[in-house]
C-alpha atoms as a PDB file:
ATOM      1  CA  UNK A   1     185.396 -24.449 157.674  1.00  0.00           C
ATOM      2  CA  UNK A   2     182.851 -23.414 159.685  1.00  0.00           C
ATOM      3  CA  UNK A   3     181.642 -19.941 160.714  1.00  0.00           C
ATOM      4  CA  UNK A   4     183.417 -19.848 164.392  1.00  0.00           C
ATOM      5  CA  UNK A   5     186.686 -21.240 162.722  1.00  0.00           C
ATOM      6  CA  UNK A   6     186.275 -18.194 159.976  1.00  0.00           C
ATOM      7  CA  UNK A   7     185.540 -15.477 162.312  1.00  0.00           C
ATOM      8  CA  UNK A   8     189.043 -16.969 164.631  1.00  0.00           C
ATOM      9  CA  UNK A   9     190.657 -17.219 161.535  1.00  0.00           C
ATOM     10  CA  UNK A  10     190.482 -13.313 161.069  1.00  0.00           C
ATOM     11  CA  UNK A  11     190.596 -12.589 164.380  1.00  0.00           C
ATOM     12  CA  UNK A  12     187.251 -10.853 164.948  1.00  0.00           C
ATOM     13  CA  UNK A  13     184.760 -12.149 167.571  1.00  0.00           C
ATOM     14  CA  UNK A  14     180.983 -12.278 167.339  1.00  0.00           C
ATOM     15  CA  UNK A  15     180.492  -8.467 169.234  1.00  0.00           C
ATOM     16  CA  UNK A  16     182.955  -6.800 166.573  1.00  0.00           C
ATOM     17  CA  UNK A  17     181.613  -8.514 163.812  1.00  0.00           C
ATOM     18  CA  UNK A  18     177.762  -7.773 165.193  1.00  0.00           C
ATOM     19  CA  UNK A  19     179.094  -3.907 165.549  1.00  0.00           C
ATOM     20  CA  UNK A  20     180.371  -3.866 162.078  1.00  0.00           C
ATOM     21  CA  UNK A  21     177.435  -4.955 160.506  1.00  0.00           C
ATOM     22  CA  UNK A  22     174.628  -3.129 162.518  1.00  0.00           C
ATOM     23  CA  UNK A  23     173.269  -6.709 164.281  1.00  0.00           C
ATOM     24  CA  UNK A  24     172.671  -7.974 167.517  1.00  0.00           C
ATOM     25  CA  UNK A  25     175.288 -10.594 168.973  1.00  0.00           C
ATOM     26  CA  UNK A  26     172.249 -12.877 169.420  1.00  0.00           C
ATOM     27  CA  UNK A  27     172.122 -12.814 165.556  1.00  0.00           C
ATOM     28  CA  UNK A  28     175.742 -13.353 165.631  1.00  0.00           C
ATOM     29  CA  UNK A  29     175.603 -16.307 167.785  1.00  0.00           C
ATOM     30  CA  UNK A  30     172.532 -17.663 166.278  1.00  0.00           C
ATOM     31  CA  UNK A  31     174.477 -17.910 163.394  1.00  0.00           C
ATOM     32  CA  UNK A  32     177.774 -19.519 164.933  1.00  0.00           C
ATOM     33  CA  UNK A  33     175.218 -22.247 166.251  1.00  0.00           C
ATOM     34  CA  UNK A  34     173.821 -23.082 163.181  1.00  0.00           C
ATOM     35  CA  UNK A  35     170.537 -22.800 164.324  1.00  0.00           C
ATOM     36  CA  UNK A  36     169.704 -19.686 161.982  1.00  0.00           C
ATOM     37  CA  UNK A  37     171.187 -19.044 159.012  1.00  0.00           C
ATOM     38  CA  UNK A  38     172.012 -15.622 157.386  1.00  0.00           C
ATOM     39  CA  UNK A  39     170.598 -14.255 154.164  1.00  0.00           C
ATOM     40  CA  UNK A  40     172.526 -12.991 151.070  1.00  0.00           C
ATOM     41  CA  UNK A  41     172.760  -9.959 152.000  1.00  0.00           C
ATOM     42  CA  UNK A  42     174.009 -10.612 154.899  1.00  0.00           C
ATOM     43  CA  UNK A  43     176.853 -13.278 153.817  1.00  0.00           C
ATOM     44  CA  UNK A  44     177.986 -10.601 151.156  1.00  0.00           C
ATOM     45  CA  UNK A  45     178.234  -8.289 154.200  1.00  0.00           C
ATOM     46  CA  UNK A  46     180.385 -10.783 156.166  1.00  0.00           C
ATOM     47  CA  UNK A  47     182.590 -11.376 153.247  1.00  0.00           C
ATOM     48  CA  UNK A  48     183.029  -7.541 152.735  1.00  0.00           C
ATOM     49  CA  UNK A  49     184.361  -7.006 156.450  1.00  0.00           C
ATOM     50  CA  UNK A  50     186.041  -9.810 156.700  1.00  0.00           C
ATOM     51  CA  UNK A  51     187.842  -9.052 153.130  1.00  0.00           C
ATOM     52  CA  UNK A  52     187.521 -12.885 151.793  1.00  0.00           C
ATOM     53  CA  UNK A  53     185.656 -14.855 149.251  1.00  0.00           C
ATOM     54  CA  UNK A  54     182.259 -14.931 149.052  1.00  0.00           C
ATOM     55  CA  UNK A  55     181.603 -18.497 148.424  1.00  0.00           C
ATOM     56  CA  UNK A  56     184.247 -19.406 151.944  1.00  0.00           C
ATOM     57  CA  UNK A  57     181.641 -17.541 153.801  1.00  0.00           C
ATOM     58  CA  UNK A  58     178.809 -19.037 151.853  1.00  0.00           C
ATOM     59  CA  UNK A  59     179.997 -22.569 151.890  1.00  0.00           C
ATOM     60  CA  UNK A  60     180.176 -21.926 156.229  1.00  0.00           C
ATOM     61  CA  UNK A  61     176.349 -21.349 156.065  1.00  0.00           C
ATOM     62  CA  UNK A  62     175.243 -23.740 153.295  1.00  0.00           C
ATOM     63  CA  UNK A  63     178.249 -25.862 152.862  1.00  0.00           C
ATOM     64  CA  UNK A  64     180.057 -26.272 149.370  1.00  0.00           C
ATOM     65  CA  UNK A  65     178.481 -24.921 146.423  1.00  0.00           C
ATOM     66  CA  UNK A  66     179.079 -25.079 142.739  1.00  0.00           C
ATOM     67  CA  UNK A  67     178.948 -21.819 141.028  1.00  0.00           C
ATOM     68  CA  UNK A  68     177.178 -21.851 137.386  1.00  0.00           C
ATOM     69  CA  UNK A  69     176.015 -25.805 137.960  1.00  0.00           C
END
């Protein structure tokens, strides 16, 4: 899933999910482009508003990962 499909998926856009978290839209969007990508913090943040799994919003960002391997 990626992180455009995730954010439609809970029916938040970039601007309300930029307000909720104290960041530009241009960070936001930067993200939904894939040409930054965001930091821990920030992906534990995501998960937190958007009330799902960690590793879903992870594995949008940095695509599937193992836990513990």
């Amino acid at each position: 899933m990626t992180f455009k499909e995730l954010l439609k998926e809970n029916c938040i856009n970039q601007a309300a999910l930029a307000r909720k978290m104290g960041v530009s839209r241009e960070r936001i969007s930067l993200w939904a482009r894939g040409t930054t990508k965001p930091r821990a913090e920030s992906v534990k943040k995501i998960a937190t508003i958007l009330k799902g799994p960690y590793d879903t919003v992870l594995n949008c960002f940095y695509g599937e990962h193992t836990v513990g391997n």
